[in-house]
C-alpha atoms as a PDB file:
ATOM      1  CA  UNK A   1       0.000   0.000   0.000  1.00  0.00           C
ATOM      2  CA  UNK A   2       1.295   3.566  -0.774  1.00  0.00           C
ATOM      3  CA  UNK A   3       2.184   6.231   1.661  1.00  0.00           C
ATOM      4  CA  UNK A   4      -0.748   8.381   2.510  1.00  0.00           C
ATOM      5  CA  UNK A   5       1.201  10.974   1.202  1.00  0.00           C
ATOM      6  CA  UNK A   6       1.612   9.558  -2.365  1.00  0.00           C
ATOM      7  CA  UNK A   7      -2.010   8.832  -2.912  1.00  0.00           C
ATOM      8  CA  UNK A   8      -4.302  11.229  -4.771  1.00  0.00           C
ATOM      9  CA  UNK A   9      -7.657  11.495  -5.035  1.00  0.00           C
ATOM     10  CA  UNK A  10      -9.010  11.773  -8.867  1.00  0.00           C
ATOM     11  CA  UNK A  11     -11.411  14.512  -9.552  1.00  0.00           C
ATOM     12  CA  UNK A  12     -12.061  14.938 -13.530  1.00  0.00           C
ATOM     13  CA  UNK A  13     -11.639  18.477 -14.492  1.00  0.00           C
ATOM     14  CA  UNK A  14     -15.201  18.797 -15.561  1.00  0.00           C
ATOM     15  CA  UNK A  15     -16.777  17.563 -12.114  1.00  0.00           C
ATOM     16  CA  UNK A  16     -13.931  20.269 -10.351  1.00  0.00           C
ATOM     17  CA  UNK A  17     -15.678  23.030 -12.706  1.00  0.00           C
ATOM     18  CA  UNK A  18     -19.132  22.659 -11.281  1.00  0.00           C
ATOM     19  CA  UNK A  19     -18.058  21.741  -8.060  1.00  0.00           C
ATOM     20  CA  UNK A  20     -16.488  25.360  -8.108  1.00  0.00           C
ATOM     21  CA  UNK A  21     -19.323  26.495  -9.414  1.00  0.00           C
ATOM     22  CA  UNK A  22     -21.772  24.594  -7.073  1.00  0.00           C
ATOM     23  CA  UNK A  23     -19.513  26.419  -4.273  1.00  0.00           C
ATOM     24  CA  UNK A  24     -19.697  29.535  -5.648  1.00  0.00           C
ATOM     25  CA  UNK A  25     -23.581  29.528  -6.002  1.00  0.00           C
ATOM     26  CA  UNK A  26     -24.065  28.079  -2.358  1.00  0.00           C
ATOM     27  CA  UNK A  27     -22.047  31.126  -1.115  1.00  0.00           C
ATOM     28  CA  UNK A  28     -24.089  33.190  -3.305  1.00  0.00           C
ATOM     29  CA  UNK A  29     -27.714  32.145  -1.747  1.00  0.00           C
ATOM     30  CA  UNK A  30     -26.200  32.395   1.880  1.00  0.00           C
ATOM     31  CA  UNK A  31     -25.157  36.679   0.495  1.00  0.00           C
ATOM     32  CA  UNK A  32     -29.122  37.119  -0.654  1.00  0.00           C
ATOM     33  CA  UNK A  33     -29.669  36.506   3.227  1.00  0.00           C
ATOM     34  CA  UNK A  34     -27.186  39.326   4.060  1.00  0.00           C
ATOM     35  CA  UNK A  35     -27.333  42.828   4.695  1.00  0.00           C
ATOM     36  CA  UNK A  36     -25.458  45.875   5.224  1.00  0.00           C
ATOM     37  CA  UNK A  37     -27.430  46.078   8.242  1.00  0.00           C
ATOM     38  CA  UNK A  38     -25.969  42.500   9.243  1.00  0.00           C
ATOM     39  CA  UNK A  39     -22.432  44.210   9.418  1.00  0.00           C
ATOM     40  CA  UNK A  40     -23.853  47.690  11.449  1.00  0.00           C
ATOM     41  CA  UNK A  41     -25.749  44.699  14.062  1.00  0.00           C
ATOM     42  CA  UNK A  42     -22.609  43.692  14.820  1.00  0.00           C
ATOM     43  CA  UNK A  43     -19.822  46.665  15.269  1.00  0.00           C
ATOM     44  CA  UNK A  44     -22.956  47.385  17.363  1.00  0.00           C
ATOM     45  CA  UNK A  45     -21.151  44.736  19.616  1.00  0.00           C
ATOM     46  CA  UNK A  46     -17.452  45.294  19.281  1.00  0.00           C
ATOM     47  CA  UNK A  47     -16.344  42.577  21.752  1.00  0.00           C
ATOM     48  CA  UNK A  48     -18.283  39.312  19.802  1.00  0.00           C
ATOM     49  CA  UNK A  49     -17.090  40.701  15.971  1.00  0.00           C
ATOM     50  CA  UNK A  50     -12.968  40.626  18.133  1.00  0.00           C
ATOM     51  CA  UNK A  51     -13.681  37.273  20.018  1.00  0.00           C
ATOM     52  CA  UNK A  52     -15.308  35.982  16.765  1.00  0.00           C
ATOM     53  CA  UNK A  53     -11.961  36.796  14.434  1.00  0.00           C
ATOM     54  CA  UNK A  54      -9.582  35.753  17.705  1.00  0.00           C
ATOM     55  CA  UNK A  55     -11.460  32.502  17.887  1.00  0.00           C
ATOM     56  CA  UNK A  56     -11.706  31.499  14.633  1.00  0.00           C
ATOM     57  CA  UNK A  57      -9.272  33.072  12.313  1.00  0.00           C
ATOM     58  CA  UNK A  58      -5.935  33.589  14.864  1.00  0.00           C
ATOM     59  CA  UNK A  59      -6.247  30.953  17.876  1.00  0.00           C
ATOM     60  CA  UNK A  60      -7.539  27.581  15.625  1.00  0.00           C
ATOM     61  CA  UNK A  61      -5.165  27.926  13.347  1.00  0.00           C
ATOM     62  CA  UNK A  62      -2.720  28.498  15.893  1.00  0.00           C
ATOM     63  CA  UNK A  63      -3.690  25.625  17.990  1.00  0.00           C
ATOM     64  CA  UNK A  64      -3.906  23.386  15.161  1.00  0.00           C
ATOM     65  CA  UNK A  65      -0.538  24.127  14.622  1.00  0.00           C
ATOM     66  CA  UNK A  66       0.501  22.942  18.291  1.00  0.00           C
ATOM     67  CA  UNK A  67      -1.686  19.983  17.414  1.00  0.00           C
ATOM     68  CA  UNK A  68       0.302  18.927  14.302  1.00  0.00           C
ATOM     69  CA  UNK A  69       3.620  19.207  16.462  1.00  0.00           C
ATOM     70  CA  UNK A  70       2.352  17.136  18.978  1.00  0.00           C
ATOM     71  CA  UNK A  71       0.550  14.347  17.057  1.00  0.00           C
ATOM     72  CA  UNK A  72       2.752  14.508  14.170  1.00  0.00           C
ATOM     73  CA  UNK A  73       0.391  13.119  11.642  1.00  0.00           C
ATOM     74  CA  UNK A  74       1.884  12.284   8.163  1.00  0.00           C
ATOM     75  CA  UNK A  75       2.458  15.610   6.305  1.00  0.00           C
ATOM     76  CA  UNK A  76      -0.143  15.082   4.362  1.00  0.00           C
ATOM     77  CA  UNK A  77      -3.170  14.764   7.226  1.00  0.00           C
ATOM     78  CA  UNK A  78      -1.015  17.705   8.776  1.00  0.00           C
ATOM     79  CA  UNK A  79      -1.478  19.976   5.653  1.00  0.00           C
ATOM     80  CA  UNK A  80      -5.123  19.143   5.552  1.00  0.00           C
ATOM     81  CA  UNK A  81      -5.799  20.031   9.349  1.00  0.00           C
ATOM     82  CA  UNK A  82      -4.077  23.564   8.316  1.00  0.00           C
ATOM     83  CA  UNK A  83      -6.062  24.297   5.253  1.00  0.00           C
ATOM     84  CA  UNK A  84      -9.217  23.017   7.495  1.00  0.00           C
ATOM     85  CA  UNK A  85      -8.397  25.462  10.137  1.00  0.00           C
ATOM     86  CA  UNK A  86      -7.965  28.286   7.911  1.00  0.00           C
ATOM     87  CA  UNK A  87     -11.076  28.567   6.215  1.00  0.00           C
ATOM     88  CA  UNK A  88     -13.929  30.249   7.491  1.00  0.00           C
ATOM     89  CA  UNK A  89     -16.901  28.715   9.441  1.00  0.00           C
ATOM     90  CA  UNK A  90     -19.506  26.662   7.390  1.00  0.00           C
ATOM     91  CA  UNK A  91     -22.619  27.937   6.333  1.00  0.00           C
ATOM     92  CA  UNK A  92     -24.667  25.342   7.942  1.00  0.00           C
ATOM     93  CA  UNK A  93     -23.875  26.891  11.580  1.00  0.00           C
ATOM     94  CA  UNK A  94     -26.812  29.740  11.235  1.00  0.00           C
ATOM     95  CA  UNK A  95     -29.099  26.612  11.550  1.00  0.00           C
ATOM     96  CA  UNK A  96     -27.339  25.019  14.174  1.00  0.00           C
ATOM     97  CA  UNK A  97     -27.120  28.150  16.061  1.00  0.00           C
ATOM     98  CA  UNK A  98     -30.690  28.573  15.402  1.00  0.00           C
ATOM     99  CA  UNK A  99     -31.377  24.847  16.394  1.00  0.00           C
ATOM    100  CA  UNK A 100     -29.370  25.550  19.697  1.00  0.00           C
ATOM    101  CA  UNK A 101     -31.105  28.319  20.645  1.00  0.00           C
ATOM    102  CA  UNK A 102     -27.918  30.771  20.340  1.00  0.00           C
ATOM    103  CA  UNK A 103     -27.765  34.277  19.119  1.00  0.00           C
ATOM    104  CA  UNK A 104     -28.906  33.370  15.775  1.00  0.00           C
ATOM    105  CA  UNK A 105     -28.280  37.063  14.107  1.00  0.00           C
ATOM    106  CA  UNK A 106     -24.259  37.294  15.100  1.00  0.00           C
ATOM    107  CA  UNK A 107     -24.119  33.874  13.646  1.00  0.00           C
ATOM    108  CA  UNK A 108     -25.767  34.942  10.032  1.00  0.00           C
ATOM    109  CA  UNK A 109     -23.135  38.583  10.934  1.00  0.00           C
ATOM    110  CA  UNK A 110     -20.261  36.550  11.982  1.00  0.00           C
ATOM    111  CA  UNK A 111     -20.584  34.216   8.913  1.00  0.00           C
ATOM    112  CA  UNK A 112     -20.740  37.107   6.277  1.00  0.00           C
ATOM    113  CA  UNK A 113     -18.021  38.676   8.311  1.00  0.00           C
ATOM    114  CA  UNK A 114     -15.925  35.724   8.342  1.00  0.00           C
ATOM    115  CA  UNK A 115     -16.580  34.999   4.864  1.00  0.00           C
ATOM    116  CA  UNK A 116     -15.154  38.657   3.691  1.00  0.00           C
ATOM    117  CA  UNK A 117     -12.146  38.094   5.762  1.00  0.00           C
ATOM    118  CA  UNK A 118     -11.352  34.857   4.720  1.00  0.00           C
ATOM    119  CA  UNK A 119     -11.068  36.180   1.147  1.00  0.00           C
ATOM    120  CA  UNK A 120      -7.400  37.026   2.855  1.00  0.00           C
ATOM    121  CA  UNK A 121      -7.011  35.387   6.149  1.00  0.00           C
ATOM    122  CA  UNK A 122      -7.488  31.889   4.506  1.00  0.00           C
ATOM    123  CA  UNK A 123      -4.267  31.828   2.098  1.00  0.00           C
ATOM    124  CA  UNK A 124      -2.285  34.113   4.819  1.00  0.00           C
ATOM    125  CA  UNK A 125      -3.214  31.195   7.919  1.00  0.00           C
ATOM    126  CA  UNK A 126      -2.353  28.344   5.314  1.00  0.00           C
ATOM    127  CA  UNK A 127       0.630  29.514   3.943  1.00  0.00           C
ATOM    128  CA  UNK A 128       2.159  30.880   7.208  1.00  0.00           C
ATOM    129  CA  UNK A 129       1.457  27.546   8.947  1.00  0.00           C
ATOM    130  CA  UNK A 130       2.192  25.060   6.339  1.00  0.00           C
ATOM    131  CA  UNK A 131       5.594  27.016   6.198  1.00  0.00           C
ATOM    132  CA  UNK A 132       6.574  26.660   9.434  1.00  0.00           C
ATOM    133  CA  UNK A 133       6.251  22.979   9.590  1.00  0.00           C
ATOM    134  CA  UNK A 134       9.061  21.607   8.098  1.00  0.00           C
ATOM    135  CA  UNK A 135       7.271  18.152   6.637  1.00  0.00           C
ATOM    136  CA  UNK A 136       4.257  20.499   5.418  1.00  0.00           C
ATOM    137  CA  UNK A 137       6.804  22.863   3.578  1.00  0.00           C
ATOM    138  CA  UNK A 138       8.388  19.760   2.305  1.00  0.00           C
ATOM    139  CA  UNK A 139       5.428  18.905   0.416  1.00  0.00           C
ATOM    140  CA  UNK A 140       4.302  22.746  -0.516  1.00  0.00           C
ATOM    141  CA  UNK A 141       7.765  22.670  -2.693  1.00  0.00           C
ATOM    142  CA  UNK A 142       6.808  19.898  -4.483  1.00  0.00           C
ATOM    143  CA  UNK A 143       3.062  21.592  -5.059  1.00  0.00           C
ATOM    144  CA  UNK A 144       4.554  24.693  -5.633  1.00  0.00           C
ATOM    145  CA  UNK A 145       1.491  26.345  -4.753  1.00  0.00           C
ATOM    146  CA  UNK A 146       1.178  29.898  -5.843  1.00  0.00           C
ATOM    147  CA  UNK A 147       0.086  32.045  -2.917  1.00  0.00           C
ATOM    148  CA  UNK A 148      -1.882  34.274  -5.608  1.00  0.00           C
ATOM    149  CA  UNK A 149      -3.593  31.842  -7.322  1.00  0.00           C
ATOM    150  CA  UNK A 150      -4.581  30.542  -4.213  1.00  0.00           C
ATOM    151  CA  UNK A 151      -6.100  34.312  -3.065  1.00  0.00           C
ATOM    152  CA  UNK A 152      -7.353  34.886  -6.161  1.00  0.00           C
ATOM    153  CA  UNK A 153      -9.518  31.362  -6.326  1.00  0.00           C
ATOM    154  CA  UNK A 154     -11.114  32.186  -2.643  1.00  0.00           C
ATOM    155  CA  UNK A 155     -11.937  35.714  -3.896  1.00  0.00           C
ATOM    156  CA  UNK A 156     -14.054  34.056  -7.120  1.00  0.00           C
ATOM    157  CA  UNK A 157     -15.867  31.268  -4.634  1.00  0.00           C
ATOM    158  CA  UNK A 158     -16.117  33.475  -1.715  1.00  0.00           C
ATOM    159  CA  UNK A 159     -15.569  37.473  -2.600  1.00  0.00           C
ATOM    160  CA  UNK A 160     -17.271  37.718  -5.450  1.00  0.00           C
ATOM    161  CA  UNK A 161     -20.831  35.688  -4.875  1.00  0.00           C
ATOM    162  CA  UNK A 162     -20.768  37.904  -1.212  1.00  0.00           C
ATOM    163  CA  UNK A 163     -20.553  41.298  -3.143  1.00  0.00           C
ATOM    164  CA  UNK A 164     -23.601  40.036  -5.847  1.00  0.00           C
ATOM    165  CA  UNK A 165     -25.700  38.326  -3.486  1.00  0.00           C
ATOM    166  CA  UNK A 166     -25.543  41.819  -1.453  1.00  0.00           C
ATOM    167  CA  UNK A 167     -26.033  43.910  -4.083  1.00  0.00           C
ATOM    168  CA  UNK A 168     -29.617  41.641  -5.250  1.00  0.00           C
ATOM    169  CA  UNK A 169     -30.921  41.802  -1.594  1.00  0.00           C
ATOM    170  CA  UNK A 170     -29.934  45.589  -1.661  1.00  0.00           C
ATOM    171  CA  UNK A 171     -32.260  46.031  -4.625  1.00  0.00           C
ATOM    172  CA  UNK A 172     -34.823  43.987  -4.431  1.00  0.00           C
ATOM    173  CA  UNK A 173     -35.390  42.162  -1.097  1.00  0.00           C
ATOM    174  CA  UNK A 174     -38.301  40.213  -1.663  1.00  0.00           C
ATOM    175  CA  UNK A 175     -36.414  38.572  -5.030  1.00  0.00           C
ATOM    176  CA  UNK A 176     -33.807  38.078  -2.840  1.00  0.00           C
ATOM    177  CA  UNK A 177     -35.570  35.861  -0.104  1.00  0.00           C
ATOM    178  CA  UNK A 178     -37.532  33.934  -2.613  1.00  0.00           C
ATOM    179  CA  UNK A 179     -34.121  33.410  -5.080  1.00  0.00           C
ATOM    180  CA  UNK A 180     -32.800  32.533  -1.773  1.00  0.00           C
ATOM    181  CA  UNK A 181     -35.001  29.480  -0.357  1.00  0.00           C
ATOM    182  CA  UNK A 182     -34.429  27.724  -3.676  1.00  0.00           C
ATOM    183  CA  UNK A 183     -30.767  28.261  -4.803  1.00  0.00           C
ATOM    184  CA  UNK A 184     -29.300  27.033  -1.293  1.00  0.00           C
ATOM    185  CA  UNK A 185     -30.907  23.484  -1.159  1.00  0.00           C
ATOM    186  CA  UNK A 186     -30.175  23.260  -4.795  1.00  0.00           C
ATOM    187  CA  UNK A 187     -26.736  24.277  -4.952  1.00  0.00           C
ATOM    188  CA  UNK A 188     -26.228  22.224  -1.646  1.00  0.00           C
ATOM    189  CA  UNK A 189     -27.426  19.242  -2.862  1.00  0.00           C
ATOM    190  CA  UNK A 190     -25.501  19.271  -6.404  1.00  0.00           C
ATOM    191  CA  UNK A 191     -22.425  20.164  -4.313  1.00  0.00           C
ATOM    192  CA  UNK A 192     -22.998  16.655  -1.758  1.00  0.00           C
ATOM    193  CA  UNK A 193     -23.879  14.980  -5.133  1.00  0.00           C
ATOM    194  CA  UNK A 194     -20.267  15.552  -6.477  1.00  0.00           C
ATOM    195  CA  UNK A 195     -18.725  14.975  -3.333  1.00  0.00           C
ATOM    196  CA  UNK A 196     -20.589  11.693  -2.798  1.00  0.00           C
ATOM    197  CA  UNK A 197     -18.933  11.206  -6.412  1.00  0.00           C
ATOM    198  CA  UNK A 198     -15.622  11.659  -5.554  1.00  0.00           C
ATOM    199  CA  UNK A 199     -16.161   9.128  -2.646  1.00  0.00           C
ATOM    200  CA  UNK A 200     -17.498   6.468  -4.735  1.00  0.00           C
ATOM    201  CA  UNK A 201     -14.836   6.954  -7.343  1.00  0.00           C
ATOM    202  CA  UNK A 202     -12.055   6.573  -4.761  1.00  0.00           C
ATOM    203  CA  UNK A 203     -13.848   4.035  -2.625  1.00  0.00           C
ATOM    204  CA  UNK A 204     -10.696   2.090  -2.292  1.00  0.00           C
ATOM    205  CA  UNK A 205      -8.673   4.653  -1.590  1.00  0.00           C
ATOM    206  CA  UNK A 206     -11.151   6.277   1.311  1.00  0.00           C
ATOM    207  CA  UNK A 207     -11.667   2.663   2.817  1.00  0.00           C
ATOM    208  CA  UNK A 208      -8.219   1.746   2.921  1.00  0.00           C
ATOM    209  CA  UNK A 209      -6.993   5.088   4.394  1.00  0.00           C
ATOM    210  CA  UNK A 210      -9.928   6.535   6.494  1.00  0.00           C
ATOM    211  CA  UNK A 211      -8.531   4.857   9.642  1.00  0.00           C
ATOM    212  CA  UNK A 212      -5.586   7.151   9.737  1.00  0.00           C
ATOM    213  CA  UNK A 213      -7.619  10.356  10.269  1.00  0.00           C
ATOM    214  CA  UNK A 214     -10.760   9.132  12.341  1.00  0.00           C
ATOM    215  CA  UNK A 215      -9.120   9.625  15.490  1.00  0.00           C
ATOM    216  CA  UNK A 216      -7.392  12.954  14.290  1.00  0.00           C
ATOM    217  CA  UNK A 217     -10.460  14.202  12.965  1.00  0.00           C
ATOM    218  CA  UNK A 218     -12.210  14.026  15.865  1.00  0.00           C
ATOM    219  CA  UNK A 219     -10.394  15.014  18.354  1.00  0.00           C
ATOM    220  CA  UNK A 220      -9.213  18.463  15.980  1.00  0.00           C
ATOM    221  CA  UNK A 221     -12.985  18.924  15.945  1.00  0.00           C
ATOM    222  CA  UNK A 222     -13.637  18.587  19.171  1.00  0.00           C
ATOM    223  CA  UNK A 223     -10.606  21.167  19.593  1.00  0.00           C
ATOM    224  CA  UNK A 224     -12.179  23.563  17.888  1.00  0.00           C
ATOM    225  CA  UNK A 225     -15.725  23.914  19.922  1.00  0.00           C
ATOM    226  CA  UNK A 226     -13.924  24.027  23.216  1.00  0.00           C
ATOM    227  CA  UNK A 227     -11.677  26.305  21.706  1.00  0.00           C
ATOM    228  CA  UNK A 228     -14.970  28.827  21.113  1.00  0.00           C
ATOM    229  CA  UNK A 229     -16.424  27.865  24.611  1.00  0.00           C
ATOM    230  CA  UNK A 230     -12.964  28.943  26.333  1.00  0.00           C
ATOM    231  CA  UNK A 231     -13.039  31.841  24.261  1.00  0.00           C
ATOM    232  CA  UNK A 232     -16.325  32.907  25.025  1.00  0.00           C
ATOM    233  CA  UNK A 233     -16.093  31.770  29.191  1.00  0.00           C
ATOM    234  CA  UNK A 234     -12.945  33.462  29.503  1.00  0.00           C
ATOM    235  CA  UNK A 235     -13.904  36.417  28.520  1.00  0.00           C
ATOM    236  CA  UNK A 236     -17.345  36.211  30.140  1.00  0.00           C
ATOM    237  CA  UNK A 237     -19.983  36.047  27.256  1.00  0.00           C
ATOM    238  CA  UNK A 238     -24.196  34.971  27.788  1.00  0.00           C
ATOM    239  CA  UNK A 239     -24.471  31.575  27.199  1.00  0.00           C
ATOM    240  CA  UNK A 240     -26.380  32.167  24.305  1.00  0.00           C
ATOM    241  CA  UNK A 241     -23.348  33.960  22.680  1.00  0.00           C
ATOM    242  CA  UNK A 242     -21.379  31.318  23.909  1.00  0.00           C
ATOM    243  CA  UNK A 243     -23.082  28.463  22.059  1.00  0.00           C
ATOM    244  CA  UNK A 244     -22.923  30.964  18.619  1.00  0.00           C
ATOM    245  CA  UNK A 245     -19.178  31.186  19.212  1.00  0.00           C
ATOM    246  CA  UNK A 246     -18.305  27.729  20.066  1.00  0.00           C
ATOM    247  CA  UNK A 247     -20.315  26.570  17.169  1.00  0.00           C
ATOM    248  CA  UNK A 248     -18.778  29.316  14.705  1.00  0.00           C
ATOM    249  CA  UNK A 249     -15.339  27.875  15.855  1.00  0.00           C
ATOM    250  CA  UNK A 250     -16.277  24.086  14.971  1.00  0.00           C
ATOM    251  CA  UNK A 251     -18.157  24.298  12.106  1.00  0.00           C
ATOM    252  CA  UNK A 252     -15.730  25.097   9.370  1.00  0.00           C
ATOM    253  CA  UNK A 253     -16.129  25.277   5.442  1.00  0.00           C
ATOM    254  CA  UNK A 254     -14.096  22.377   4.537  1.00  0.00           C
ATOM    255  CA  UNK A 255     -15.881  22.314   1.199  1.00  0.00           C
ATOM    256  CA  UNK A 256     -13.588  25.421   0.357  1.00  0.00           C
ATOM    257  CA  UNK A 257     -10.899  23.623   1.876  1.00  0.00           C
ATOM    258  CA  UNK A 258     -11.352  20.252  -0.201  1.00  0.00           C
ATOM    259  CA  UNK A 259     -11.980  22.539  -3.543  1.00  0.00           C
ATOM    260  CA  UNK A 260      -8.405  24.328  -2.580  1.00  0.00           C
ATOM    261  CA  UNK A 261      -7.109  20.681  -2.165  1.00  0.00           C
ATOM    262  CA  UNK A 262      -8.497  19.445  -5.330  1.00  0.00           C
ATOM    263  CA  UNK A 263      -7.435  22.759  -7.515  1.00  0.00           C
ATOM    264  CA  UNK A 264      -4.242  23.271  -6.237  1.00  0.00           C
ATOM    265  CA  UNK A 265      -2.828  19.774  -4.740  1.00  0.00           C
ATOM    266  CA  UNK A 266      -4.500  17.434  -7.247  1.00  0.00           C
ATOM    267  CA  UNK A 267      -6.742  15.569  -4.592  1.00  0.00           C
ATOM    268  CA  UNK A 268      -3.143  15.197  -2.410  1.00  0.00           C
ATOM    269  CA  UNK A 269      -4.406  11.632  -0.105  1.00  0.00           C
ATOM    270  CA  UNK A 270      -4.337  12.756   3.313  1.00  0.00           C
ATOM    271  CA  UNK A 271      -5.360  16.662   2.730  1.00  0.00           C
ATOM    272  CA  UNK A 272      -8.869  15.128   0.721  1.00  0.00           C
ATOM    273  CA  UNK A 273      -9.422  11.971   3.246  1.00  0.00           C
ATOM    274  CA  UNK A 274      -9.056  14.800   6.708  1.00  0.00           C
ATOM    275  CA  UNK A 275     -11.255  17.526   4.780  1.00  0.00           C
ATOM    276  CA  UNK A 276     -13.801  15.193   3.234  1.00  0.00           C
ATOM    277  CA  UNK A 277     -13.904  13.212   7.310  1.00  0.00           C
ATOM    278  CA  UNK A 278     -14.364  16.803   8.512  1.00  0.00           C
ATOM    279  CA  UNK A 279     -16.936  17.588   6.554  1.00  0.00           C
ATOM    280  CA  UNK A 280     -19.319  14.911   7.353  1.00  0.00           C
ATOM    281  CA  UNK A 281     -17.939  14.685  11.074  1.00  0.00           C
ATOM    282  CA  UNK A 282     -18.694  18.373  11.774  1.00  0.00           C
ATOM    283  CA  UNK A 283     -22.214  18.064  11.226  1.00  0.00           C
ATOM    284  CA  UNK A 284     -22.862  15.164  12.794  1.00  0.00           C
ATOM    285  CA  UNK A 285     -21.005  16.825  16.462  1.00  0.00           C
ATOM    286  CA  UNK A 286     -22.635  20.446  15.790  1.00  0.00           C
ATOM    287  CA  UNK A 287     -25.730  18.377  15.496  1.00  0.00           C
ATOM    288  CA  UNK A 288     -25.687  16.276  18.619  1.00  0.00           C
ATOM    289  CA  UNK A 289     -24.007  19.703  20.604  1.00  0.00           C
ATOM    290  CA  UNK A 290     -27.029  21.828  19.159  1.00  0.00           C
ATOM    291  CA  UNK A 291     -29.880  19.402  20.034  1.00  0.00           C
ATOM    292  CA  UNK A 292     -27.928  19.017  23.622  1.00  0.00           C
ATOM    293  CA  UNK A 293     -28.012  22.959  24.389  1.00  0.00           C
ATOM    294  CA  UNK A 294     -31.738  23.205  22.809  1.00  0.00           C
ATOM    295  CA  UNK A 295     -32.489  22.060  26.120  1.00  0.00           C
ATOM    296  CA  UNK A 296     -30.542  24.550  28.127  1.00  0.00           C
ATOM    297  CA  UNK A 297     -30.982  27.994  28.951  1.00  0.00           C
END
C-alpha cells in the first residue's frame, strides 16, 4: 500500500468546474440573506465581531498548529488540518445556532463577516502555517502552490458571490428571499452529489486510508468547539453567545478547503481523506451539541 502521502484522489476536471461552481452559487444564496445592516448589528457589539476573528481566524489555526507538532500526523493529514483550520466557518452553523437556541443574528453577521475576511485570512493562515512545519513545507515545494492563485480562487468562490448576493438583496429584497429558499438546497445538494462522487470513485482509496484520520479528525474537531467555549467563558460572554461562538469555531467550510485541495494539490491523499472526514464529522457533532443545548438555557 502507498504512503498516505503519495495517494491522490481523482477529480475529472469537468466535475472540479461545477463543483467550483456549485460552491460559488451556495455562497451566493447564503449573500441574498445578508445585509449591510448585518455588518452595522454587529460593530454594534465590538467585543463578539474581536472574540469571533480571535477565535476562529488567529487561535484555531494556531492551535492546530501545536496539534500537528504534537501528534505529528503524516504531512499530508497535517497539511489538511491547516487548510481546514484556515477557512472560514460553514454555512450550515446559522441553523445550528438557530437549532441551539444561540444568538442566531451574530451567527448569520459573523458568517458574512468571516466569509469577507477569509477572502485574505485563509491563504495568509495556510501559507504561514504550512511554512513553518518543516514536513508540510516539504510537500508545498513539491506543489509549488502559488500564494496568488490561491487568493485569487477564494476571492471568485467566496468574494465575489458575497458582493452580488448583497447587491440583489440591496435592490430587491423580496427577489432576494424567494431566489434565496431555492438556490441554497439546490446548490447544496448538487455540491454533496459531487462529493458523494468523488467518494465512490475513490472508494478504495477512502476505505483503505480513512482509519488514519478518524481519530485525528475528531479530536481536531472537538478542539475547535472548546476552543470557542474557552473563548467565550474566559472572557465572560451569555451563554447564548457562547453556544454561537463555540459553534462558529467548529463548524468550518471544509468544502472550500477540499476545492483548494483538489485545484491546487491534485486531490493530495491525506489533505482530501481529513477535509472530506471533517466535513461529514462536523455536522454530525454540531448536530448532537445543538440538540444538547436546545435544552438549556
Amino acid at each position: 500500500m502507498l504512503e498516505l502521502d503519495q495517494v491522490k484522489i481523482h477529480f475529472d476536471t469537468n466535475s472540479l468546474l461545477v463543483m467550483n461552481l456549485a460552491l460559488a452559487v451556495v455562497m451566493f444564496g447564503v449573500a441574498l440573506d445578508i445585509s449591510m445592516n448585518d455588518f452595522k448589528n454587529l460593530f454594534k457589539q465590538p467585543k463578539l465581531v474581536v472574540l469571533g476573528i480571535l477565535s476562529q481566524f488567529i487561535l484555531l489555526p494556531l492551535v492546530t498548529f501545536f496539534l500537528v507538532l504534537l501528534v505529528k500526523p503524516q504531512p499530508s493529514i497535517a497539511l489538511g488540518m491547516m487548510m481546514v483550520a484556515a477557512c472560514p466557518g460553514g454555512n450550515i452553523s446559522n441553523f445550528m445556532t438557530h437549532l441551539a437556541k444561540g444568538n442566531t443574528a451574530l451567527s448569520v453577521s459573523l458568517t458574512a463577516f468571516a466569509t469577507f475576511l477569509a477572502i485574505f485570512f485563509t491563504p495568509f493562515n495556510f501559507q504561514l502555517y504550512a511554512s513553518l512545519y518543516d514536513p508540510t513545507a516539504d510537500l508545498l515545494k513539491t506543489v509549488e502552490l502559488n500564494p496568488f492563485e490561491l487568493l485569487k480562487l477564494v476571492l471568485l468562490i467566496l468574494g465575489i458571490p458575497l458582493i452580488l448576493g448583497m447587491s440583489l438583496r440591496a435592490v430587491n429584497t423580496v427577489f432576494a428571499n424567494k431566489l434565496s429558499r431555492l438556490l441554497k438546497p439546490i446548490s447544496i445538494l448538487v455540491f454533496i452529489v459531487f462529493i458523494v462522487v468523488a467518494f465512490y470513485n475513490n472508494l478504495d482509496v477512502f476505505s483503505g486510508y480513512v482509519h488514519y484520520v478518524l481519530g485525528i479528525g475528531v479530536l481536531h474537531n472537538m478542539m475547535a468547539i472548546l476552543l470557542g467555549i474557552g473563548v467565550a467563558k474566559i472572557f465572560k460572554v451569555s451563554f447564548k453567545n457562547l453556544k454561537t461562538l463555540a459553534i462558529e469555531t467548529g463548524i468550518q467550510n471544509s468544502g472550500l478547503g477540499l476545492l483548494l485541495i483538489f485545484t491546487f494539490f491534485e486531490g493530495l491523499g491525506g489533505m482530501a481523506i481529513i477535509a472530506a472526514f471533517w466535513g461529514i464529522w462536523h455536522i454530525v457533532s454540531g448536530l448532537l451539541l445543538a440538540t444538547y443545548w436546545s435544552k438549556k438555557h
